[in-house]
N, C-alpha and C. Protein backbone atom coordinates (compact mmCIF):
# COMPACT_ATOMS: atom_id res chain seq x y z
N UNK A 1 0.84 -1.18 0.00
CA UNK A 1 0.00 0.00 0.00
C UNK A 1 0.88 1.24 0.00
N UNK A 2 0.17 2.38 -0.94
CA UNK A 2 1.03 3.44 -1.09
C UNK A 2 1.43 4.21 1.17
N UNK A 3 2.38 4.88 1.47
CA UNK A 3 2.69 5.00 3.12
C UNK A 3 1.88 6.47 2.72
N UNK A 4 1.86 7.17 1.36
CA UNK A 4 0.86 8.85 1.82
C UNK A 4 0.09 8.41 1.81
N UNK A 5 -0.81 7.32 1.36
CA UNK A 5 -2.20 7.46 1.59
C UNK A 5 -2.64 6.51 3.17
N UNK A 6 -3.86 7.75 3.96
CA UNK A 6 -4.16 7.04 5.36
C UNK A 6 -5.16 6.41 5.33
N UNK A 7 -6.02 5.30 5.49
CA UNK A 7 -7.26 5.26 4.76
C UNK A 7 -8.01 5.23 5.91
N UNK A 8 -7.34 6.06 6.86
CA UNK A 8 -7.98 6.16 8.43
C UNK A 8 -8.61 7.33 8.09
N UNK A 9 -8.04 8.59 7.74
CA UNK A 9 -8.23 9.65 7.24
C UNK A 9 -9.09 10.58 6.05
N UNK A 10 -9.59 9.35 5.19
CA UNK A 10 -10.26 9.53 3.87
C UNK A 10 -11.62 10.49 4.59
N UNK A 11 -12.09 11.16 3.92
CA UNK A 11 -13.65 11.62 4.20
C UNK A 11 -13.84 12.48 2.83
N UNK A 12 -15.48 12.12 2.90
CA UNK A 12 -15.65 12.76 1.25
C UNK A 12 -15.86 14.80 1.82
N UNK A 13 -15.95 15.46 2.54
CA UNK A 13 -15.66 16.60 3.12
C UNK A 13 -14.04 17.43 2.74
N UNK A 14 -14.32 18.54 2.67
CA UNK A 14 -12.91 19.20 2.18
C UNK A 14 -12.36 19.57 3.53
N UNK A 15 -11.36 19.83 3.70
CA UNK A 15 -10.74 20.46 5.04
C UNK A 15 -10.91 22.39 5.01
N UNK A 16 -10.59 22.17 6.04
CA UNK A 16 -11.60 23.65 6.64
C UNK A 16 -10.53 24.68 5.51
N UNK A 17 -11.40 25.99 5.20
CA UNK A 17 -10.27 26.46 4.05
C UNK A 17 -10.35 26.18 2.59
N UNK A 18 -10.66 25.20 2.27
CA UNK A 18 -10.51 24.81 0.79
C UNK A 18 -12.12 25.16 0.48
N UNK A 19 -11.87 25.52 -1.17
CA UNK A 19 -13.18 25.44 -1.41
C UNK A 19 -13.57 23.85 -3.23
N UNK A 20 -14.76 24.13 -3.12
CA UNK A 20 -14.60 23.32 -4.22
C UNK A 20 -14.74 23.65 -5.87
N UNK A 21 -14.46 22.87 -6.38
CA UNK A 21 -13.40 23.32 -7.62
C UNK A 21 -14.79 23.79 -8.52
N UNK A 22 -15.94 23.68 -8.05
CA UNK A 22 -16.99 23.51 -9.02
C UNK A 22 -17.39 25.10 -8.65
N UNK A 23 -17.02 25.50 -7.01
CA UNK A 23 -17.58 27.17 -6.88
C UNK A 23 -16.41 28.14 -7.21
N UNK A 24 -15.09 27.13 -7.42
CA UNK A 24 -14.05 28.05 -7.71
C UNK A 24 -14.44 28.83 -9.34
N UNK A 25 -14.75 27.65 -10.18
CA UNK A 25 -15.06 27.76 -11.51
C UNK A 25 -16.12 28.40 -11.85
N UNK A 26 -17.22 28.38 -10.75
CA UNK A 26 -18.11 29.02 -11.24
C UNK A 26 -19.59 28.52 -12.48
N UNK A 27 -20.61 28.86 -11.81
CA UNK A 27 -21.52 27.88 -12.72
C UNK A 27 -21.96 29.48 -13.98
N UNK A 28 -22.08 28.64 -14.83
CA UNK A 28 -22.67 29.57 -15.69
C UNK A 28 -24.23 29.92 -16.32
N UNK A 29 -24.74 30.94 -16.11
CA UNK A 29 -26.26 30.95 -15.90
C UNK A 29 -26.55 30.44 -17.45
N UNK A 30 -27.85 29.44 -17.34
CA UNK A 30 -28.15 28.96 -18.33
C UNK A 30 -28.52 30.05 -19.26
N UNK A 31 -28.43 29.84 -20.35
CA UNK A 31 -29.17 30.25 -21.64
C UNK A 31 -30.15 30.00 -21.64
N UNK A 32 -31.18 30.71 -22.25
CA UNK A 32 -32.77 30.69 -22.61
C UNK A 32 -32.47 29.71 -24.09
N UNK A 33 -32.85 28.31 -24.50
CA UNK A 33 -33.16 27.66 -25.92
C UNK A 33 -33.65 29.25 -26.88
N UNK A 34 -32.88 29.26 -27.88
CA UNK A 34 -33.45 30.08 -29.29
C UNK A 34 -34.58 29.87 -29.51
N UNK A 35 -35.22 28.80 -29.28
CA UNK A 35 -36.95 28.58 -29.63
C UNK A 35 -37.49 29.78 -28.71
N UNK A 36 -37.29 29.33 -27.26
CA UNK A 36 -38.24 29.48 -26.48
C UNK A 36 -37.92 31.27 -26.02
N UNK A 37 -36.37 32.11 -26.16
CA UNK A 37 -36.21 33.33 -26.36
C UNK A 37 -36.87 33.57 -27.43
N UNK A 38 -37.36 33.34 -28.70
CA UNK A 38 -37.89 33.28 -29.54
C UNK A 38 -39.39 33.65 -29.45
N UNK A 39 -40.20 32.21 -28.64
CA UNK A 39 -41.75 32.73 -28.03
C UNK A 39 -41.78 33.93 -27.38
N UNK A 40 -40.77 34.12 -26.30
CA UNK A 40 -40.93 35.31 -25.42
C UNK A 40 -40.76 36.83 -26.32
N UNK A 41 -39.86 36.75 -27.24
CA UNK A 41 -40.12 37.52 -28.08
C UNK A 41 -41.49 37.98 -28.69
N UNK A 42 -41.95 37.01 -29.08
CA UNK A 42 -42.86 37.00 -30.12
C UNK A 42 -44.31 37.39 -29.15
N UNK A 43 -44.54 36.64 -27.98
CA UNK A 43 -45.27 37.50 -26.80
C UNK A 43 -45.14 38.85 -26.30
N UNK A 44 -44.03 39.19 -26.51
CA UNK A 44 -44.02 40.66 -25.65
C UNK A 44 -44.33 41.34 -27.50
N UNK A 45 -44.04 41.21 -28.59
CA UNK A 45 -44.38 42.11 -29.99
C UNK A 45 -45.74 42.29 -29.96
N UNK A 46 -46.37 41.32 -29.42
CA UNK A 46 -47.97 41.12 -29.61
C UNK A 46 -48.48 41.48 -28.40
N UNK A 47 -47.91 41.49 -27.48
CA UNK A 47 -48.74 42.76 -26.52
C UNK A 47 -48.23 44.71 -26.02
N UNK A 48 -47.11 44.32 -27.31
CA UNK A 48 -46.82 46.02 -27.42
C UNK A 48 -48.07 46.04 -28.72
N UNK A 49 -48.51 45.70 -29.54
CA UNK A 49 -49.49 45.84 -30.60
C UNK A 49 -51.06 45.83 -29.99
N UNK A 50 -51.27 45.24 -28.80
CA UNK A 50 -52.71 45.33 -28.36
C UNK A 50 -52.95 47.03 -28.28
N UNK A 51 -52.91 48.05 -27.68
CA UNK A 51 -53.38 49.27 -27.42
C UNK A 51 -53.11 50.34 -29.13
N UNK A 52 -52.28 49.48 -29.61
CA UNK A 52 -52.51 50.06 -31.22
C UNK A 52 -53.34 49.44 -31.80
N UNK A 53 -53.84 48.14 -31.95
CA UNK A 53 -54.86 47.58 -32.35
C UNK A 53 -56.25 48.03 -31.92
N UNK A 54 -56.54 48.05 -30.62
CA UNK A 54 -57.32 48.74 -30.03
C UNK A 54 -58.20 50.23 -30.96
N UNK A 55 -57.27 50.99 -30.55
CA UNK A 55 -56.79 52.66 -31.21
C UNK A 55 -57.08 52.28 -32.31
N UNK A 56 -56.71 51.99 -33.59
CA UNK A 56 -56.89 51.34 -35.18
C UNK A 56 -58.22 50.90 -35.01
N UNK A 57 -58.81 50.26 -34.42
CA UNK A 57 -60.42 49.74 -34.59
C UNK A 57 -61.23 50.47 -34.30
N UNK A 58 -60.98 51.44 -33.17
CA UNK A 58 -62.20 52.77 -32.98
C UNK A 58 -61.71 53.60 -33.82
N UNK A 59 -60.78 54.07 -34.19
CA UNK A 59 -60.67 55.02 -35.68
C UNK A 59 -60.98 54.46 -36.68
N UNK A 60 -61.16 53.40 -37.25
CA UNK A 60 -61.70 52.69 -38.45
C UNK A 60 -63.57 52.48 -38.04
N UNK A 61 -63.62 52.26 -36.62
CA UNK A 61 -64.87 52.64 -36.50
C UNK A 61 -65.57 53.74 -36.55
N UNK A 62 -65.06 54.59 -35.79
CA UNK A 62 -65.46 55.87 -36.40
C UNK A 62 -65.56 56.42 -38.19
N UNK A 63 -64.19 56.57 -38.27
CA UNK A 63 -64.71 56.48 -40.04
C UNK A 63 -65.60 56.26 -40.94
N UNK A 64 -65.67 54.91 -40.27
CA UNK A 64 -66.77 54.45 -41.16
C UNK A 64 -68.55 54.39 -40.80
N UNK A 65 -68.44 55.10 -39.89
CA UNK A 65 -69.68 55.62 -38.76
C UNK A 65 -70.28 54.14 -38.42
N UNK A 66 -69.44 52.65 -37.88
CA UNK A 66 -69.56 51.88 -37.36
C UNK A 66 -70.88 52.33 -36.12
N UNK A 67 -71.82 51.16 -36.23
CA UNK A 67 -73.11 51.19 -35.05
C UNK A 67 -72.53 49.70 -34.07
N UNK A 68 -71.69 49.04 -34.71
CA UNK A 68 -71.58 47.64 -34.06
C UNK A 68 -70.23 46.92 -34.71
N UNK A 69 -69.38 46.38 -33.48
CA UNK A 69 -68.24 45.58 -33.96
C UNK A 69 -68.04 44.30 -33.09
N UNK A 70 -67.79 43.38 -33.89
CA UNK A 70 -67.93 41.80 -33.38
C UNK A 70 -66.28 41.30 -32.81
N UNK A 71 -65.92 41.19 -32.67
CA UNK A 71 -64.80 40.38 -32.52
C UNK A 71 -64.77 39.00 -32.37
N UNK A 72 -64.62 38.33 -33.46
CA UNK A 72 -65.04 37.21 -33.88
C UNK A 72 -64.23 35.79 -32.40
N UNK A 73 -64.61 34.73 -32.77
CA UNK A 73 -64.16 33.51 -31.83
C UNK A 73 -63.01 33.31 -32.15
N UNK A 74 -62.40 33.06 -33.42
CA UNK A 74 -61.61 32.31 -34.06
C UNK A 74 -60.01 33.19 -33.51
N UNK A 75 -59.18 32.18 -33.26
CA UNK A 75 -57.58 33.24 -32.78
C UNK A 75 -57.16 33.67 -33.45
N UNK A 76 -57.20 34.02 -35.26
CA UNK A 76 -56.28 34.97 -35.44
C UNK A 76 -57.72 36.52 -35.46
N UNK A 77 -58.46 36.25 -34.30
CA UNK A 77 -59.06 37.23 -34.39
C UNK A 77 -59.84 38.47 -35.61
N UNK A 78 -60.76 37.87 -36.25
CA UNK A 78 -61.37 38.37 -37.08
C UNK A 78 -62.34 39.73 -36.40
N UNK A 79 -62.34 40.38 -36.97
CA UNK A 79 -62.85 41.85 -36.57
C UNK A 79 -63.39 42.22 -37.87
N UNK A 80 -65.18 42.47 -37.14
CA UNK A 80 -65.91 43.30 -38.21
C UNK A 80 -67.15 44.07 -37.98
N UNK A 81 -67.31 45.08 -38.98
CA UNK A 81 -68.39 45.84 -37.96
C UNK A 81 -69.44 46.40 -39.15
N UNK A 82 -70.36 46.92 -38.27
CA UNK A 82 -71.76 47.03 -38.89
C UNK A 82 -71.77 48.37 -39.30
N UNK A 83 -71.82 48.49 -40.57
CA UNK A 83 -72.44 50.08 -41.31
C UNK A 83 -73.65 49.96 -41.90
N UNK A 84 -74.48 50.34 -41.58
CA UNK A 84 -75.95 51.04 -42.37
C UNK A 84 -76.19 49.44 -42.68
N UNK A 85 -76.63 48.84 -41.92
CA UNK A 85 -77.22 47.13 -41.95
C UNK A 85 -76.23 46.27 -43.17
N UNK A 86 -74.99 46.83 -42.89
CA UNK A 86 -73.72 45.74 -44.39
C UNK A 86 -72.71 45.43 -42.76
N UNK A 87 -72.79 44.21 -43.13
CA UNK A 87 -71.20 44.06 -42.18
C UNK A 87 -70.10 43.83 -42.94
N UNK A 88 -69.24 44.23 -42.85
CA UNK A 88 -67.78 44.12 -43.68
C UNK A 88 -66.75 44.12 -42.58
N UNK A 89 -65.58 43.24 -43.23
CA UNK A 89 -64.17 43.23 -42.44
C UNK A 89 -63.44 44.32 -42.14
N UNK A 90 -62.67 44.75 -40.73
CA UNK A 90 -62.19 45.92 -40.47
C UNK A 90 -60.95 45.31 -40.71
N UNK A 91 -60.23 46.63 -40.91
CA UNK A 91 -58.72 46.37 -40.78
C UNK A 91 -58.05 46.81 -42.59
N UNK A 92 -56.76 46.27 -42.69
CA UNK A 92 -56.02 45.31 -42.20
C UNK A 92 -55.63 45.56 -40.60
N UNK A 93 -55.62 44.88 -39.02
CA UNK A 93 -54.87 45.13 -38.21
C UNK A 93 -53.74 43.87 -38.32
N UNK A 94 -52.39 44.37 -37.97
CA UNK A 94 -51.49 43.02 -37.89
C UNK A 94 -52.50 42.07 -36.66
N UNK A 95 -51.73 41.05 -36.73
CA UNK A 95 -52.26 39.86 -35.76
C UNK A 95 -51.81 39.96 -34.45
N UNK A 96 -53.04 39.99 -33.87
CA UNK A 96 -52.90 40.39 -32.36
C UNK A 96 -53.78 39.29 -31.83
N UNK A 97 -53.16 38.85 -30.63
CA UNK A 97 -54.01 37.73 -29.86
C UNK A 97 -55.24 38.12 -29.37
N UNK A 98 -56.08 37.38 -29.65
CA UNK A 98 -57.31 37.43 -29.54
C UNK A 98 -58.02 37.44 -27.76
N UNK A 99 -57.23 36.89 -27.20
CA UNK A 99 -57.15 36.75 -25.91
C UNK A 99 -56.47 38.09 -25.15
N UNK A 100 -55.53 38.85 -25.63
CA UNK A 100 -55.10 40.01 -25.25
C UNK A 100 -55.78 40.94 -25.71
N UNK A 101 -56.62 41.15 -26.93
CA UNK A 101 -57.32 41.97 -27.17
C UNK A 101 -59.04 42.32 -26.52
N UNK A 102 -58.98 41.11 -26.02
CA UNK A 102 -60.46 40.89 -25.25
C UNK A 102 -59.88 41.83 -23.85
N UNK A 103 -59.23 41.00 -23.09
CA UNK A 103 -58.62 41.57 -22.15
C UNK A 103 -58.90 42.92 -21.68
N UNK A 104 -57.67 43.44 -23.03
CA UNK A 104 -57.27 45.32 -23.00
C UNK A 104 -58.97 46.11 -23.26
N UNK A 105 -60.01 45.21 -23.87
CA UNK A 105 -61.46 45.83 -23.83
C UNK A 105 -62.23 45.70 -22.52
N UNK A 106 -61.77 44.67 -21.70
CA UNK A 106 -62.55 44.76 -20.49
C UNK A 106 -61.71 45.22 -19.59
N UNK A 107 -60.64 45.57 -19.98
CA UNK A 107 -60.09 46.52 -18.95
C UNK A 107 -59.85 47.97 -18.84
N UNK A 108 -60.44 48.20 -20.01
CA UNK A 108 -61.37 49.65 -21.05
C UNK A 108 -62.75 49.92 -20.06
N UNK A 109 -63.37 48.33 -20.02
CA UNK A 109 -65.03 49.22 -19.41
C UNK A 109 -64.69 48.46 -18.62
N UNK A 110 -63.50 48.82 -17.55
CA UNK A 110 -63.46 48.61 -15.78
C UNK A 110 -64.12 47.32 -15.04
N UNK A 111 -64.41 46.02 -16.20
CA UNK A 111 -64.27 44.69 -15.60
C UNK A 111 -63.31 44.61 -14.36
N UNK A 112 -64.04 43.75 -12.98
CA UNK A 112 -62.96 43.52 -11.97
C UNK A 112 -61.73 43.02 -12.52
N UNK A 113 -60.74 43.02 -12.08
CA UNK A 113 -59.33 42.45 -12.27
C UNK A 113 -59.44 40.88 -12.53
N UNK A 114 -59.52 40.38 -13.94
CA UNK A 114 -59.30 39.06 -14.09
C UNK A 114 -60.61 38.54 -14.47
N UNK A 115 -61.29 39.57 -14.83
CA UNK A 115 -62.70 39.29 -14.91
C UNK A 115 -62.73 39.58 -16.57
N UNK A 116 -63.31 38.62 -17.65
CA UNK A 116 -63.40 38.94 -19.30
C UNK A 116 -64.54 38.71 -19.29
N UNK A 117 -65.69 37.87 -18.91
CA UNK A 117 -66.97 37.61 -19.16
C UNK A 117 -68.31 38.92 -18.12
N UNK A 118 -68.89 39.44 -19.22
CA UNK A 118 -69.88 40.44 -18.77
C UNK A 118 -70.15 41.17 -19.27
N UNK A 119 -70.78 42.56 -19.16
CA UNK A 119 -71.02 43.89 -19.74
C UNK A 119 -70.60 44.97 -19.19
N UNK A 120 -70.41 45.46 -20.06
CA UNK A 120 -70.12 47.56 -19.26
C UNK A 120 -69.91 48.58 -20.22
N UNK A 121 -69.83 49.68 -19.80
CA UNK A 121 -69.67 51.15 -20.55
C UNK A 121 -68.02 51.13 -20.70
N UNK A 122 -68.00 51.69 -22.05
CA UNK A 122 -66.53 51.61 -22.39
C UNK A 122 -66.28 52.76 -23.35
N UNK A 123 -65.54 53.81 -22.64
CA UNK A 123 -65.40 55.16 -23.18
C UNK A 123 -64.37 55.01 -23.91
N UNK A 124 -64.08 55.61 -25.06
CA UNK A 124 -63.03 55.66 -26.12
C UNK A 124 -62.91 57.17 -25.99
N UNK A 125 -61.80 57.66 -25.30
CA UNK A 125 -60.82 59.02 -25.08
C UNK A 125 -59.86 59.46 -26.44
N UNK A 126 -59.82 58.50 -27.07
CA UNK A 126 -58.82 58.66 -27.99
C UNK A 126 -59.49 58.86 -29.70
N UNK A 127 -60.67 59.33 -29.46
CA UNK A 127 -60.82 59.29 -30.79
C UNK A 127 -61.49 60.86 -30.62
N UNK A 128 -62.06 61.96 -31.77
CA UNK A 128 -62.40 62.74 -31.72
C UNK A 128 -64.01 63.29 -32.04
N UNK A 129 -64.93 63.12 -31.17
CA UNK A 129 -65.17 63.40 -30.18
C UNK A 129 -65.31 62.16 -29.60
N UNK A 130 -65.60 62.60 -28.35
CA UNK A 130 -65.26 60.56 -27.16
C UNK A 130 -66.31 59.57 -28.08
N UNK A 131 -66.36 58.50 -27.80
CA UNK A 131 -67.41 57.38 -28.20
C UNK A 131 -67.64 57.07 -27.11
N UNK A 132 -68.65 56.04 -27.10
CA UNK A 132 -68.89 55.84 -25.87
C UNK A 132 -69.62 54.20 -25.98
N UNK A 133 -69.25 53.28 -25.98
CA UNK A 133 -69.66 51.48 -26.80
C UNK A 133 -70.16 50.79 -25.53
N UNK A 134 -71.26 50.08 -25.91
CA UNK A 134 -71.35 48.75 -24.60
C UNK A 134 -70.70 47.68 -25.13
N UNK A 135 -69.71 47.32 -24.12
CA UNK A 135 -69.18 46.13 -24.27
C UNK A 135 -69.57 44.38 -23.85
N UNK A 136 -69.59 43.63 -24.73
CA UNK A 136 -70.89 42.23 -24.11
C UNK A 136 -69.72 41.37 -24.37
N UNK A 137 -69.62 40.38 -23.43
CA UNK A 137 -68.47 39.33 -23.35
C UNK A 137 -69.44 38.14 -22.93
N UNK A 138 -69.87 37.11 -23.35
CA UNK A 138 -71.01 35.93 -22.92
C UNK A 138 -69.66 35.16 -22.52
N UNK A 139 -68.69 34.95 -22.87
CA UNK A 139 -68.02 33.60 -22.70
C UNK A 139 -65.93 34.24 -23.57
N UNK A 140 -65.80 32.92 -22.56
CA UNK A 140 -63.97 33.19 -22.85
C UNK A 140 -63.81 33.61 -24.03
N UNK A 141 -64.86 32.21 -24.52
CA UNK A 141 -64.39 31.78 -26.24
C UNK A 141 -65.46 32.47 -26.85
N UNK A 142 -66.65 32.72 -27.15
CA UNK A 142 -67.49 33.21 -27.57
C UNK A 142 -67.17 34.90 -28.34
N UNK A 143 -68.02 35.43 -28.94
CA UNK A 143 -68.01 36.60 -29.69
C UNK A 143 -67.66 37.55 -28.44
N UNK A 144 -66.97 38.84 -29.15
CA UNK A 144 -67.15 39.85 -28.38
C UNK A 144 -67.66 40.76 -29.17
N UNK A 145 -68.98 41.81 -28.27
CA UNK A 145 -69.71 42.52 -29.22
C UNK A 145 -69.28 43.81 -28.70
N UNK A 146 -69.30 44.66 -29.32
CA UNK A 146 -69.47 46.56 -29.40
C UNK A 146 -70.68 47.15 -29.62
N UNK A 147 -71.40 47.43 -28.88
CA UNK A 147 -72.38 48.27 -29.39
C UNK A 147 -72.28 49.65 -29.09
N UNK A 148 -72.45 50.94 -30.27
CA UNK A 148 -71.87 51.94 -30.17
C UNK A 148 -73.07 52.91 -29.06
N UNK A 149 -72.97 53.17 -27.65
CA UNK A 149 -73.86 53.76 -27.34
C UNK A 149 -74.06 55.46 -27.91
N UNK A 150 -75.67 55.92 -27.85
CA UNK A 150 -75.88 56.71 -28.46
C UNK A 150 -76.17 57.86 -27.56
C-alpha cells in the first residue's frame, strides 16, 4: 500500500479552508433555448401591438360611422363591424391575440381584475369626439360585441 495514503483519514468533506473546484469555476447561468427566447419575443411584440390595435379599430370605427363591432371567436381574431345594416371586415390590423385583445377591452369598461366575461360602458378618449360602446363578453371563447352607445 502506497505509506501517503491514510485510509484512516479519507472523508468525502474538504478540510476547513478549501473550497470546491466547481464554486471556484463558477456555474454559468443557463441560456434561454433560441426557440423558447424566440416565443418570449414574439409575446411581448404582440402585446406592445394590443393598445394600437385597439386605437386602429375605434378610428376605423369611427370612419366608417360603425353602429356595431364583433370580434369574432376564431384566434387569429377576425374583426368586423356594422355600417348602415352591411357588415364588412375591419382592418387590415397586424395579428394580435385574440385573448389580449379581449382583455385590454374589459379593462377599457373597468371589468374587476381578471374578470373577461360580462357587460359595461366603455369610453373611447382617444378618438375625436369621445365614443362611448357597450361592451358584451357571454363567454372566454365566444363573440365579443361593441355596441356603439348613443
Amino acid at each position: 500500500m502506497n505509506p501517503f495514503i491514510n485510509p484512516n483519514k479519507r472523508d468525502v468533506t474538504l478540510p476547513a479552508g478549501c473550497k470546491d473546484l466547481i464554486d471556484v469555476l463558477g456555474k454559468p447561468e443557463p441560456k434561454p433555448e433560441p426557440e423558447t427566447a424566440s416565443r418570449i419575443n414574439a409575446a411581448l411584440r404582440f402585446a406592445m401591438q394590443i393598445p394600437r390595435v385597439v386605437r386602429s379599430m375605434f378610428f376605423e370605427a369611427q370612419r366608417l360611422g360603425a353602429t356595431k363591432i364583433v370580434i369574432g371567436r376564431d384566434i387569429t381574431t377576425p374583426i368586423r363591424c356594422r355600417v348602415q345594416d352591411k357588415w364588412q371586415d375591419m382592418g387590415p390590423f397586424s395579428y394580435c391575440p385574440r385573448f389580449g385583445l379581449i382583455r385590454k377591452l374589459a379593462e377599457m369598461a373597468k371589468f374587476p381584475a381578471g374578470q373577461i366575461v360580462g357587460s359595461g360602458l366603455l369610453q373611447v378618449q382617444f378618438v375625436s369626439p369621445d365614443l362611448s360602446w357597450i361592451l358584451t363578453i357571454t363567454s372566454a371563447k365566444g363573440d365579443c360585441m361593441l355596441v356603439r352607445a348613443e
